[in-house]
PDB file of N, CA and C in Angstrom:
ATOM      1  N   UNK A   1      18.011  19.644  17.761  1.00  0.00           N
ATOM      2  CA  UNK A   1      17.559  19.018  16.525  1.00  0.00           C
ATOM      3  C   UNK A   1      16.344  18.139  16.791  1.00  0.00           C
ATOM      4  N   UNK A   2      16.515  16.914  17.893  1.00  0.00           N
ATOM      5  CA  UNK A   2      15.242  16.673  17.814  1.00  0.00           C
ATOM      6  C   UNK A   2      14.076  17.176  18.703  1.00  0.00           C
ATOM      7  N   UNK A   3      14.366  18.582  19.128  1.00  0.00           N
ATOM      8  CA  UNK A   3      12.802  19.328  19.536  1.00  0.00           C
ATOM      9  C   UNK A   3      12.488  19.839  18.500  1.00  0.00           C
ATOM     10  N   UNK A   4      13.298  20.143  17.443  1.00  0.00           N
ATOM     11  CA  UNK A   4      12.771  20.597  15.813  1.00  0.00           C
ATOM     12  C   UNK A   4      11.974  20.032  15.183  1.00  0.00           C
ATOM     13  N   UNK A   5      12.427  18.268  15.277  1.00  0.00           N
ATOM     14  CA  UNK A   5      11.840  17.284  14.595  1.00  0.00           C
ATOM     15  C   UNK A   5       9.947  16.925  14.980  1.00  0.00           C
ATOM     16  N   UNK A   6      10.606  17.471  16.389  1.00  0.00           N
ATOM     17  CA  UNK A   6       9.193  17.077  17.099  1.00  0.00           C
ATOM     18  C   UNK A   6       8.126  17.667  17.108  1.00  0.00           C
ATOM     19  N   UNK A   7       8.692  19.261  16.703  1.00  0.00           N
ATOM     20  CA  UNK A   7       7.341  19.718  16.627  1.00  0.00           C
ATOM     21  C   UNK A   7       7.368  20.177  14.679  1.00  0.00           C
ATOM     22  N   UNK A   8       7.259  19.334  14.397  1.00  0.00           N
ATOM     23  CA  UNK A   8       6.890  19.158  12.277  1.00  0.00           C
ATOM     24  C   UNK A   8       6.144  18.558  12.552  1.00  0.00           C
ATOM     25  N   UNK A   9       5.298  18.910  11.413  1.00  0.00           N
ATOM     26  CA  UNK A   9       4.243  18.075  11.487  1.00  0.00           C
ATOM     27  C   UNK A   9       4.100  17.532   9.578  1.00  0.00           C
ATOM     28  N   UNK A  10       3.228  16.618   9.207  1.00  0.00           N
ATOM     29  CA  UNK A  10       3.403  16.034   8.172  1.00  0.00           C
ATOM     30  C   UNK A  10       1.821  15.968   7.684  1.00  0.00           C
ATOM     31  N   UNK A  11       1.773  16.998   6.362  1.00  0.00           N
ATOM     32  CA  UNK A  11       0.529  16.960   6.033  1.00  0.00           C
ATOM     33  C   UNK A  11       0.998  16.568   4.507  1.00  0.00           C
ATOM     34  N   UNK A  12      -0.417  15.526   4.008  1.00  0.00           N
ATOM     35  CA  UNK A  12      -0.083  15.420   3.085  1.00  0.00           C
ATOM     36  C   UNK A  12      -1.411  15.599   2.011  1.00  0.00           C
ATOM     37  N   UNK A  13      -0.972  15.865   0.785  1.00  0.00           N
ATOM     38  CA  UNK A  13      -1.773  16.438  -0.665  1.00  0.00           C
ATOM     39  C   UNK A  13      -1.919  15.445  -1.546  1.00  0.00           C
ATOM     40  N   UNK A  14      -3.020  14.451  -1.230  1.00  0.00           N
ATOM     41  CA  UNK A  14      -3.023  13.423  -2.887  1.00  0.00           C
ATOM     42  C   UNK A  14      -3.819  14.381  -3.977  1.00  0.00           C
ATOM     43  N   UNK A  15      -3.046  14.495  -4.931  1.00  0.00           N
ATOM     44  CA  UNK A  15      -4.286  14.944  -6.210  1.00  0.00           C
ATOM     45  C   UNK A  15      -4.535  13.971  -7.174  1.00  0.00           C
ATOM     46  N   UNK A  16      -5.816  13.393  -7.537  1.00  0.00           N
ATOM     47  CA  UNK A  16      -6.350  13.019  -8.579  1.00  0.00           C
ATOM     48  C   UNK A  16      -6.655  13.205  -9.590  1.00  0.00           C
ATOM     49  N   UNK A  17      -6.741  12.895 -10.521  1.00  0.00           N
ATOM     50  CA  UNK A  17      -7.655  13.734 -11.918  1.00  0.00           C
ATOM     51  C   UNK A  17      -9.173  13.198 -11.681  1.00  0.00           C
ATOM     52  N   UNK A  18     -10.501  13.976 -11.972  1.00  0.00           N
ATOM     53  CA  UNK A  18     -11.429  14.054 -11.854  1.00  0.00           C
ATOM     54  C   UNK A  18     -11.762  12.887 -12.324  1.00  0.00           C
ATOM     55  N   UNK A  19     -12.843  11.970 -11.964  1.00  0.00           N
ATOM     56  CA  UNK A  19     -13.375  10.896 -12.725  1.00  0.00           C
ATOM     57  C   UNK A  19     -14.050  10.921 -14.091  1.00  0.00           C
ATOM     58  N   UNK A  20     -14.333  12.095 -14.256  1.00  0.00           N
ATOM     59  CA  UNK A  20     -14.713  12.440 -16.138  1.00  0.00           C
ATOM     60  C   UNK A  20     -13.679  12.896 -16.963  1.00  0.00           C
ATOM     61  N   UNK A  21     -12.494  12.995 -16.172  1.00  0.00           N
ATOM     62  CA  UNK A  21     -11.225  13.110 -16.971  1.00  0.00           C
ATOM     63  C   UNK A  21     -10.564  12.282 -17.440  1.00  0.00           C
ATOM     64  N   UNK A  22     -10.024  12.137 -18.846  1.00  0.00           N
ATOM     65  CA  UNK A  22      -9.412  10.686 -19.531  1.00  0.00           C
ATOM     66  C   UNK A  22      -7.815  10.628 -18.320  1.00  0.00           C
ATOM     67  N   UNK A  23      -7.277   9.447 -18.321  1.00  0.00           N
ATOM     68  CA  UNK A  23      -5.912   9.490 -17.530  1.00  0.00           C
ATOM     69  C   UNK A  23      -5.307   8.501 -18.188  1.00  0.00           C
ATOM     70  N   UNK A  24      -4.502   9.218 -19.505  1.00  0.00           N
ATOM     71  CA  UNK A  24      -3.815   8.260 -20.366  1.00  0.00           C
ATOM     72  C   UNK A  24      -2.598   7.741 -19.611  1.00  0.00           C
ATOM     73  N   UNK A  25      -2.010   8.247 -19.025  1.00  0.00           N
ATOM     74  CA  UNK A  25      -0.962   7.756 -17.562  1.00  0.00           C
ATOM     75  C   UNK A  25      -1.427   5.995 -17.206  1.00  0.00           C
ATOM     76  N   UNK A  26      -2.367   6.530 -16.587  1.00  0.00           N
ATOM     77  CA  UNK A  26      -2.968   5.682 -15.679  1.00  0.00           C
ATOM     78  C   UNK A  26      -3.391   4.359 -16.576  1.00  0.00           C
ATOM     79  N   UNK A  27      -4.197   4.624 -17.783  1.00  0.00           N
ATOM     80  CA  UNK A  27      -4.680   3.424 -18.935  1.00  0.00           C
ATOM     81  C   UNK A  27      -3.247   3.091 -19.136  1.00  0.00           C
ATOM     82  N   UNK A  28      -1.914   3.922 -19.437  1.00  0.00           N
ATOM     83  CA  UNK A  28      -0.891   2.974 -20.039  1.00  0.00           C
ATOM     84  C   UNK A  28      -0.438   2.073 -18.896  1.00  0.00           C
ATOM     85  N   UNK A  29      -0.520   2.471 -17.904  1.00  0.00           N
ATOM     86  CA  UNK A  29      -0.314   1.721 -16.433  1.00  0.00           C
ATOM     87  C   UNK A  29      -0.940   0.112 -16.239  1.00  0.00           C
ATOM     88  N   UNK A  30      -2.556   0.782 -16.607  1.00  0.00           N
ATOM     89  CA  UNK A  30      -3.589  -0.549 -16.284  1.00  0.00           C
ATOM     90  C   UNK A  30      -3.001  -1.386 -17.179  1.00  0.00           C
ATOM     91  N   UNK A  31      -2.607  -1.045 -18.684  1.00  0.00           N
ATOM     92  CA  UNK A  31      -2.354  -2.041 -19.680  1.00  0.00           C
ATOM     93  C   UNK A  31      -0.686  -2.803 -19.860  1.00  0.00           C
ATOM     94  N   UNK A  32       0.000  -1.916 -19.083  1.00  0.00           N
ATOM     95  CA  UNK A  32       1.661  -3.093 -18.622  1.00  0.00           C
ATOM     96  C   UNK A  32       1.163  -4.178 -17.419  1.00  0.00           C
ATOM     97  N   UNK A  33       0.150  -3.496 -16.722  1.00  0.00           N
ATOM     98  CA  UNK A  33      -0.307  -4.728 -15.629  1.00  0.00           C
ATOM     99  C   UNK A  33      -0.704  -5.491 -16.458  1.00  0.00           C
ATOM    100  N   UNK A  34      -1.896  -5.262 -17.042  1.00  0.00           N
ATOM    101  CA  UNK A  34      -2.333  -6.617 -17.678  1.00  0.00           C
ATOM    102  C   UNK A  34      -1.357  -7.457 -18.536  1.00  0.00           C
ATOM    103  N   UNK A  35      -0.375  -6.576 -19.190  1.00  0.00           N
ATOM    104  CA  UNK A  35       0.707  -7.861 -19.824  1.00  0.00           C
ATOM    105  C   UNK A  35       1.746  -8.358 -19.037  1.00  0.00           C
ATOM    106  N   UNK A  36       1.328  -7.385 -17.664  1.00  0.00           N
ATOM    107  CA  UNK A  36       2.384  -8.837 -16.772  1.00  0.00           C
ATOM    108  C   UNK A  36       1.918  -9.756 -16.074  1.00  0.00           C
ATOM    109  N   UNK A  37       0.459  -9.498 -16.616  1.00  0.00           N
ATOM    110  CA  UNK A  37      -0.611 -10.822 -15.650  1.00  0.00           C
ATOM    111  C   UNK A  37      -1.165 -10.457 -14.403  1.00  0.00           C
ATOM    112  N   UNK A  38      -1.349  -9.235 -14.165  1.00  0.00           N
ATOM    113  CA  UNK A  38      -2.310  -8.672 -13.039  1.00  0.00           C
ATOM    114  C   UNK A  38      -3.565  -8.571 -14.058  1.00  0.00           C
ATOM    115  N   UNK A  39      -4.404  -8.849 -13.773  1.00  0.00           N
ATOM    116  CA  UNK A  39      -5.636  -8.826 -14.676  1.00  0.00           C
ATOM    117  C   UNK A  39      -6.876  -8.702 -13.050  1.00  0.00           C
ATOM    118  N   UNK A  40      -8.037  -8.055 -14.039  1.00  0.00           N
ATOM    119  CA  UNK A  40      -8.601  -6.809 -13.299  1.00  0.00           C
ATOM    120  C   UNK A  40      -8.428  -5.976 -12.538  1.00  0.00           C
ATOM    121  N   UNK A  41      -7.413  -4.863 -12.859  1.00  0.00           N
ATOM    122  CA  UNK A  41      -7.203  -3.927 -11.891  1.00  0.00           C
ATOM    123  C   UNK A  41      -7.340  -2.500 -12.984  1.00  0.00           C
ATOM    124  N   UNK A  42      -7.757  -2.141 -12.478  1.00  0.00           N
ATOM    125  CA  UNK A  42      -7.397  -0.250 -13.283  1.00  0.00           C
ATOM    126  C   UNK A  42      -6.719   0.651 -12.490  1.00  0.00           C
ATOM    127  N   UNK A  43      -6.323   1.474 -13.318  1.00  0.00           N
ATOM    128  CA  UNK A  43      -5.262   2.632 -12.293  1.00  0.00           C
ATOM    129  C   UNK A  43      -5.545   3.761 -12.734  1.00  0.00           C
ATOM    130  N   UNK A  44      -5.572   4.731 -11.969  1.00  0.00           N
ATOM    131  CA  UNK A  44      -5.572   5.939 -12.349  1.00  0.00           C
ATOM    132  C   UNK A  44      -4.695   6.821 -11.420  1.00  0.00           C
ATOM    133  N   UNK A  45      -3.822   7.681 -11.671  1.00  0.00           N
ATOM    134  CA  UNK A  45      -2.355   8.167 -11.667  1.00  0.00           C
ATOM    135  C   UNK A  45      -2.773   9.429 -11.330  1.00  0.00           C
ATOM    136  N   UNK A  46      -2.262   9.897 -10.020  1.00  0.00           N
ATOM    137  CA  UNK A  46      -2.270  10.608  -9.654  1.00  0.00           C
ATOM    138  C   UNK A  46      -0.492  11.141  -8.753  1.00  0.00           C
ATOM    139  N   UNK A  47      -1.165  12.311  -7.879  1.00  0.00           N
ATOM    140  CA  UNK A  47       0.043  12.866  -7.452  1.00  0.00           C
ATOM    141  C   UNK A  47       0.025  13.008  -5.852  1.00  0.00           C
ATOM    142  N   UNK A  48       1.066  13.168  -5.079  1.00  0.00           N
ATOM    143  CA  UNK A  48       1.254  13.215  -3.435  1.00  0.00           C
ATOM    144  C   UNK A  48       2.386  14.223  -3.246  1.00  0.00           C
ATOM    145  N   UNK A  49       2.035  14.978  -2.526  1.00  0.00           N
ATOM    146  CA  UNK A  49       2.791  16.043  -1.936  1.00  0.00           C
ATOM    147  C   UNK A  49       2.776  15.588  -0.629  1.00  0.00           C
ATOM    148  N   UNK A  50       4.093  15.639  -0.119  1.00  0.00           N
ATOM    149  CA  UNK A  50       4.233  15.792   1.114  1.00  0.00           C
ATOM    150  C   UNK A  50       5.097  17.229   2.000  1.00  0.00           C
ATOM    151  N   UNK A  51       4.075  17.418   2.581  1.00  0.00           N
ATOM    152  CA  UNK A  51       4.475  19.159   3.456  1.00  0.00           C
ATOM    153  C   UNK A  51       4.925  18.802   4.709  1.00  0.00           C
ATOM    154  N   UNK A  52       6.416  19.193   5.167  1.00  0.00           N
ATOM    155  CA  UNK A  52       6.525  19.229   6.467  1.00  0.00           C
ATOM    156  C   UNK A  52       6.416  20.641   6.959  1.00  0.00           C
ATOM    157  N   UNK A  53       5.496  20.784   7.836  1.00  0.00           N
ATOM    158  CA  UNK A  53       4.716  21.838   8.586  1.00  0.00           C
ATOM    159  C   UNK A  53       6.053  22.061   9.549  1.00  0.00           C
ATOM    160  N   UNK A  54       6.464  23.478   9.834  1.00  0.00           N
ATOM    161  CA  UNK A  54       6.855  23.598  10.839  1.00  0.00           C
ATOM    162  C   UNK A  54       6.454  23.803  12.261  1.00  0.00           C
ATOM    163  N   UNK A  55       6.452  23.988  13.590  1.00  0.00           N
ATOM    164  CA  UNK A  55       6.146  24.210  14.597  1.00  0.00           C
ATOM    165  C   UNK A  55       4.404  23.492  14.521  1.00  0.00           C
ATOM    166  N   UNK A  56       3.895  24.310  15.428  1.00  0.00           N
ATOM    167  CA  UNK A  56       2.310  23.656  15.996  1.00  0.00           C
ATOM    168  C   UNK A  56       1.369  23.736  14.777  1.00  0.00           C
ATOM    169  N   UNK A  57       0.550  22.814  14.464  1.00  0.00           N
ATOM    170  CA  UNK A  57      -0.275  22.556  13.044  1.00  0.00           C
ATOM    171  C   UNK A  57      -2.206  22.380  13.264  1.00  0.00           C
ATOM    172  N   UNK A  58      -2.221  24.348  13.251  1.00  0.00           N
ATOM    173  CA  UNK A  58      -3.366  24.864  14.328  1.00  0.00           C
ATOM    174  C   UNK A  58      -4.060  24.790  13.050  1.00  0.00           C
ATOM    175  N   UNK A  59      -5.694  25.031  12.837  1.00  0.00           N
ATOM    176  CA  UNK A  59      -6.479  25.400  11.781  1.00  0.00           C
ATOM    177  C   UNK A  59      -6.288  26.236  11.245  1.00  0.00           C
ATOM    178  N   UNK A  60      -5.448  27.589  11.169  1.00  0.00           N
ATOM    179  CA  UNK A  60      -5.388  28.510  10.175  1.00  0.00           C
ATOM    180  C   UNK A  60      -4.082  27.565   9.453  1.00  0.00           C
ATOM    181  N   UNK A  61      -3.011  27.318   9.961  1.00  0.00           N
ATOM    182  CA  UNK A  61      -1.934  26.600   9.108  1.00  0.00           C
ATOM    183  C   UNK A  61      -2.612  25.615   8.233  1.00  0.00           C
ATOM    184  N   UNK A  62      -3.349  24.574   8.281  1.00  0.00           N
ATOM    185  CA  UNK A  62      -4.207  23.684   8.033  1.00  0.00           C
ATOM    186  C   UNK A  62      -4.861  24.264   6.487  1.00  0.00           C
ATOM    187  N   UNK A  63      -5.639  25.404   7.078  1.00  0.00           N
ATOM    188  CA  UNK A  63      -6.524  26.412   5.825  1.00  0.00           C
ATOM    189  C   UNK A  63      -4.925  26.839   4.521  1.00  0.00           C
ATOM    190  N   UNK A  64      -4.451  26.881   5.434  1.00  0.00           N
ATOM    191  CA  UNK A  64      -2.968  28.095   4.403  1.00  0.00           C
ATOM    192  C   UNK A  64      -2.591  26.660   3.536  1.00  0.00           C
ATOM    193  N   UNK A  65      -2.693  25.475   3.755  1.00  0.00           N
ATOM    194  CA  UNK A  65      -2.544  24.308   3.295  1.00  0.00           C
ATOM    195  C   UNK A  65      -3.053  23.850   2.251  1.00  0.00           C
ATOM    196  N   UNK A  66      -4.467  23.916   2.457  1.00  0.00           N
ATOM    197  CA  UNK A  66      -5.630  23.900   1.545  1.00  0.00           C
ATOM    198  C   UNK A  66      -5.325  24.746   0.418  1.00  0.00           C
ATOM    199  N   UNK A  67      -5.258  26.245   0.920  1.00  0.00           N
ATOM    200  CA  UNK A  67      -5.238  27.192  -0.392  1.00  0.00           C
ATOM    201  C   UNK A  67      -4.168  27.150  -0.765  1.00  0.00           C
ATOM    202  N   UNK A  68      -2.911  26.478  -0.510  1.00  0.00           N
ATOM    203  CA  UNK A  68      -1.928  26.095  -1.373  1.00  0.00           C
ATOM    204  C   UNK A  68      -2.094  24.840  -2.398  1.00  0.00           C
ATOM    205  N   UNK A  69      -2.953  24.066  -2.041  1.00  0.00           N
ATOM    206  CA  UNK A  69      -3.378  22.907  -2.831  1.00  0.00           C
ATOM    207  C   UNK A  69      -4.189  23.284  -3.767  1.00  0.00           C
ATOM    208  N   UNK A  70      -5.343  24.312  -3.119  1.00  0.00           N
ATOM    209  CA  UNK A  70      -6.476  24.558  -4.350  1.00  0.00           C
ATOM    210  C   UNK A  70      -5.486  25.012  -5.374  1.00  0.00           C
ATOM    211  N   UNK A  71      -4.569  26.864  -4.988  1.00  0.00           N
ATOM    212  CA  UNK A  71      -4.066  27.542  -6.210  1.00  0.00           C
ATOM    213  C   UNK A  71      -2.562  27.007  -6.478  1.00  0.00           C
ATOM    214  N   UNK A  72      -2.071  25.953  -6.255  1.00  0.00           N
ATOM    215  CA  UNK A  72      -0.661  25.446  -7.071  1.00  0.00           C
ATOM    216  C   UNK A  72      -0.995  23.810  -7.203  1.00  0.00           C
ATOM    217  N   UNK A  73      -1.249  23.081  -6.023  1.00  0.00           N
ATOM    218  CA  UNK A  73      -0.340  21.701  -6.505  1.00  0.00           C
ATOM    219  C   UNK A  73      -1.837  20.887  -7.309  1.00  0.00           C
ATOM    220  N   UNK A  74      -3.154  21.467  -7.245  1.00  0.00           N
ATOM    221  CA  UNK A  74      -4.165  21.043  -8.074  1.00  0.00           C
ATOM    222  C   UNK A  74      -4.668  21.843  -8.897  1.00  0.00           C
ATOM    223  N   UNK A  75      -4.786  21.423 -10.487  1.00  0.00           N
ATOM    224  CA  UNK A  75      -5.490  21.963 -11.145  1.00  0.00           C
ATOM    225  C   UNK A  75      -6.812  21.797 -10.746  1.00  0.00           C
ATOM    226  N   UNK A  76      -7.656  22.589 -10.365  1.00  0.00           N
ATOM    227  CA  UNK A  76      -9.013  22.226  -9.813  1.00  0.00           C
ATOM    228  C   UNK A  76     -10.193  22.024 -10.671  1.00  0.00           C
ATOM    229  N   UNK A  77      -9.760  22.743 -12.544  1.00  0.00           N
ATOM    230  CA  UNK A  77     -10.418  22.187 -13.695  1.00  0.00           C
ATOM    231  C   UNK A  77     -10.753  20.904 -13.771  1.00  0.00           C
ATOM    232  N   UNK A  78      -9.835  20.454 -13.203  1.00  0.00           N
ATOM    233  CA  UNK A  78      -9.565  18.913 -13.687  1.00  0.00           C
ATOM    234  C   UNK A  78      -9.217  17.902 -12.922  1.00  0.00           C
ATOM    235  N   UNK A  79      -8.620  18.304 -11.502  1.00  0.00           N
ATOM    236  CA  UNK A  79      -8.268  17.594 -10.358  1.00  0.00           C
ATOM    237  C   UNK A  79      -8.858  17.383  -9.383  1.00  0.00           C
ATOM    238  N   UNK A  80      -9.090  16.717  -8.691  1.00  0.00           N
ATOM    239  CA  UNK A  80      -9.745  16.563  -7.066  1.00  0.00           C
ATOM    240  C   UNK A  80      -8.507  16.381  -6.296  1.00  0.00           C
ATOM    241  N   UNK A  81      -8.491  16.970  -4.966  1.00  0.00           N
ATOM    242  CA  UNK A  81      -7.276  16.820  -3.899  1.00  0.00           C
ATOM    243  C   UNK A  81      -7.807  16.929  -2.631  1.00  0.00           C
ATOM    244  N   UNK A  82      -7.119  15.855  -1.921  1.00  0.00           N
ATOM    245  CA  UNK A  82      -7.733  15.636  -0.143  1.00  0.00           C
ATOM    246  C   UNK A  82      -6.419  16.254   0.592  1.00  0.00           C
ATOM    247  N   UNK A  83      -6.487  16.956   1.621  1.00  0.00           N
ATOM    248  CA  UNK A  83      -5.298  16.888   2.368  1.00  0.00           C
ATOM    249  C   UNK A  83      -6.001  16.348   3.642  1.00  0.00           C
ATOM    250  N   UNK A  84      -4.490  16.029   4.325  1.00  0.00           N
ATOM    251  CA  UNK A  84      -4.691  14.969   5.333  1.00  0.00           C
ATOM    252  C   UNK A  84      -3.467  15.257   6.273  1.00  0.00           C
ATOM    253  N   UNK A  85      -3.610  15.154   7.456  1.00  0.00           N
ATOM    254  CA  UNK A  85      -2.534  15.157   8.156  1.00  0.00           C
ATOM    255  C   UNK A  85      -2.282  13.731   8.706  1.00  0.00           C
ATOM    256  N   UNK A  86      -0.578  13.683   8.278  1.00  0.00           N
ATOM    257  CA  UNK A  86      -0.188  12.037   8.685  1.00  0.00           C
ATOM    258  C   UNK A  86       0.352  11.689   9.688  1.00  0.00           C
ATOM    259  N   UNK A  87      -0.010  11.059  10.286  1.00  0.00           N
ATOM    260  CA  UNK A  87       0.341  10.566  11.709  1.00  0.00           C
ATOM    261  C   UNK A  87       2.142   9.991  11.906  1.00  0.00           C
ATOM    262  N   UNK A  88       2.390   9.662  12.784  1.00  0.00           N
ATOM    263  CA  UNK A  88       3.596   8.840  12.843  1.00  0.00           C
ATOM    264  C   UNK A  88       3.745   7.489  12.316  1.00  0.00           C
ATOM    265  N   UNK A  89       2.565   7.033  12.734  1.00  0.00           N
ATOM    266  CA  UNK A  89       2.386   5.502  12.814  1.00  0.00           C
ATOM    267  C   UNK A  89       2.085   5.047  11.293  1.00  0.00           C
ATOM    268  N   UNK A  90       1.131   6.232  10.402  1.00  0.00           N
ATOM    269  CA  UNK A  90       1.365   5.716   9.249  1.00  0.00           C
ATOM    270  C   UNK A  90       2.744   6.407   8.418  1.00  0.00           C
ATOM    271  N   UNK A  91       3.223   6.568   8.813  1.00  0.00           N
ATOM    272  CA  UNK A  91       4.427   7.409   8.234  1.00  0.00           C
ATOM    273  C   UNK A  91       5.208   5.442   8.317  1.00  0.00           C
ATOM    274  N   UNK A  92       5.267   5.234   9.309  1.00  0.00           N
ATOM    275  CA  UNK A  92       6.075   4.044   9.376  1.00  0.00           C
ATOM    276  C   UNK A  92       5.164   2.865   8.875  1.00  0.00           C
ATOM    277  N   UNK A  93       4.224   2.734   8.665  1.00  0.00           N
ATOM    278  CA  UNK A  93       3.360   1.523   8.168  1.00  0.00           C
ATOM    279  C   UNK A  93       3.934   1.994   6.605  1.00  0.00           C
ATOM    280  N   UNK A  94       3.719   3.316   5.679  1.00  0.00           N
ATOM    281  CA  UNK A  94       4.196   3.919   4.389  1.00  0.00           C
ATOM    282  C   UNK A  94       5.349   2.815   4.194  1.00  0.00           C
ATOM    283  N   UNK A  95       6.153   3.207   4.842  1.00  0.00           N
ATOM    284  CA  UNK A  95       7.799   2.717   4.661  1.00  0.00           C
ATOM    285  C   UNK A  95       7.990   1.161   4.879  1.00  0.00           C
ATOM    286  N   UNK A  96       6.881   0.399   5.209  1.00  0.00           N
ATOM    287  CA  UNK A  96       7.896  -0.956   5.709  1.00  0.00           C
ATOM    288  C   UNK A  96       7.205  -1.595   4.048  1.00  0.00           C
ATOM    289  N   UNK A  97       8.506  -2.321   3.842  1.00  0.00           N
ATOM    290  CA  UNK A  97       8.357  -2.699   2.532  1.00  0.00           C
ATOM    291  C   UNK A  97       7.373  -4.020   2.931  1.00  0.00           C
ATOM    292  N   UNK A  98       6.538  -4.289   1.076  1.00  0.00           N
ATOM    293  CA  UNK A  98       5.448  -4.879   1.068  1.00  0.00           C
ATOM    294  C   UNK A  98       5.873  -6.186   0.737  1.00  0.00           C
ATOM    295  N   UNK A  99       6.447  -7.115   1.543  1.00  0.00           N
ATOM    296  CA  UNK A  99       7.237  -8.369   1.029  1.00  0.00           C
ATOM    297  C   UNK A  99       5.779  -9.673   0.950  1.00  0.00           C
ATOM    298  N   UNK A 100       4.576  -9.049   1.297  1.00  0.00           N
ATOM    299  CA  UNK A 100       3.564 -10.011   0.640  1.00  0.00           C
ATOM    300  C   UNK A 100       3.150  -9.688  -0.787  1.00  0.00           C
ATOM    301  N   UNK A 101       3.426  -8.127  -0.922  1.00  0.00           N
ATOM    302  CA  UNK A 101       2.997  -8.280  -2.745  1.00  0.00           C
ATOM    303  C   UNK A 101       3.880  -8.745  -3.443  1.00  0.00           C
ATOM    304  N   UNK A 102       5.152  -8.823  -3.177  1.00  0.00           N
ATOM    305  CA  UNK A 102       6.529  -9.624  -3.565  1.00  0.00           C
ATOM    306  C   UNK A 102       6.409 -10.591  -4.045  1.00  0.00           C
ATOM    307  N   UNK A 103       5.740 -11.536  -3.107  1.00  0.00           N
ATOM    308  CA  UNK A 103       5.657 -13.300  -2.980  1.00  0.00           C
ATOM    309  C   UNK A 103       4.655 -13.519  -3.957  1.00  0.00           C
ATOM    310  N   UNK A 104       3.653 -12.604  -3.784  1.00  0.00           N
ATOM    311  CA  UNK A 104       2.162 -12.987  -4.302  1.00  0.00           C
ATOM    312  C   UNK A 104       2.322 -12.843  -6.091  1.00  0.00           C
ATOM    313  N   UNK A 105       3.499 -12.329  -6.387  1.00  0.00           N
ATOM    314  CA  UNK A 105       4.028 -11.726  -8.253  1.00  0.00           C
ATOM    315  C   UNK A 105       3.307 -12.390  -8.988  1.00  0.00           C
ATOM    316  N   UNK A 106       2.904 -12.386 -10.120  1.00  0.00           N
ATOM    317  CA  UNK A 106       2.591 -13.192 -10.842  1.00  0.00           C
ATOM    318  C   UNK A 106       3.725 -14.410 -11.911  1.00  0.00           C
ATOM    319  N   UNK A 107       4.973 -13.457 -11.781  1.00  0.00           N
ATOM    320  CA  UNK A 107       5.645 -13.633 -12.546  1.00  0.00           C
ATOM    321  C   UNK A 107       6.650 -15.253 -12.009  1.00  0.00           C
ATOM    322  N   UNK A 108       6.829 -15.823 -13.031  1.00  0.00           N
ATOM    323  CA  UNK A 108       7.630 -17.424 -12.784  1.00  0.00           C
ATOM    324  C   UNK A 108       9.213 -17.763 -12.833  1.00  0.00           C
ATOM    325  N   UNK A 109       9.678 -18.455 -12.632  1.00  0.00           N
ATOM    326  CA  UNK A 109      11.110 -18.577 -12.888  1.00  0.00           C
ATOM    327  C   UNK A 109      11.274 -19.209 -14.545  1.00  0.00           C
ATOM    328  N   UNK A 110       9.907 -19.867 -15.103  1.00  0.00           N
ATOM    329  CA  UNK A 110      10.379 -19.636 -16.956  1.00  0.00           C
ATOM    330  C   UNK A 110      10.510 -18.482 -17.496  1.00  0.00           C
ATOM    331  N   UNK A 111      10.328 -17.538 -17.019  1.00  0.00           N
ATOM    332  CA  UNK A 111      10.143 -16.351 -18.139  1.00  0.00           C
ATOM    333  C   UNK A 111      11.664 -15.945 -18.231  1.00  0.00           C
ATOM    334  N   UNK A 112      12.454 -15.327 -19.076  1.00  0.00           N
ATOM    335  CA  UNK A 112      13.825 -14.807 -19.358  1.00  0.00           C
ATOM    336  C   UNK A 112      14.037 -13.818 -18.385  1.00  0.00           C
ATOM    337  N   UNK A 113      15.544 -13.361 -18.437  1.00  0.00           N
ATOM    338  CA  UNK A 113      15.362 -12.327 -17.206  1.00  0.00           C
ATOM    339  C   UNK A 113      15.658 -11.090 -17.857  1.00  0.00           C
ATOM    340  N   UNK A 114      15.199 -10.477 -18.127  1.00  0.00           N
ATOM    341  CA  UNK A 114      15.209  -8.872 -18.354  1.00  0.00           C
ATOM    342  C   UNK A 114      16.211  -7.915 -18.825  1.00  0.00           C
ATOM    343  N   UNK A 115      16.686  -7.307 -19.603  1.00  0.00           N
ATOM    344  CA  UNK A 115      18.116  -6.569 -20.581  1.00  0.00           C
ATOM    345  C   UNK A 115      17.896  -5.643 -20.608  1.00  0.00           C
TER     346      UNK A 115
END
């Protein structure tokens, strides 16, 4: 099991929507931030695939990657998509929770608590 583990590999697919594309997602996003008091930020909403590659992760696997991104997980009308292969180290930086954006909240101990 873990010589299985060891040789996966972890590529991953962000897709975007194009920057001349509206992203009503993303505007309803920017605008709950702003009513919880994050003010200047915008968002735009996108998507992440994560592929675990089996065995060795040579340039044709890599390419077979790509053209799975161009013809399924991106509309390419309308999307932009990077693939990337992810390391270990950010695999574990991903996961450790963000207990400084926690602290940093905007939110106070007057406000009611939530139903």
């Amino acid at each position: 099991m873990l010589d299985k583990l060891a040789a996966m590999a972890r590529v991953v697919v962000d897709v975007m929507p194009k920057p001349e594309i509206l992203d009503p997602q993303g505007k309803a996003v920017t605008g709950a931030l702003n009513r919880l008091g994050f003010s200047g930020v915008s968002v735009r909403q996108g998507k992440r695939f994560e592929l675990e590659v089996e065995g060795e992760l040579t340039d044709e696997r890599l390419t077979a990657v790509r053209h799975a991104a161009e013809t399924l997980l991106a509309n390419t009308v309308i999307e932009t998509f990077a693939v990337k292969v992810e390391t270990e180290a950010e695999t574990v930086v991903a996961a450790t929770p963000a207990v400084e954006a926690t602290e940093a909240s905007p939110a106070t101990e007057s406000q009611p608590a939530a139903r």
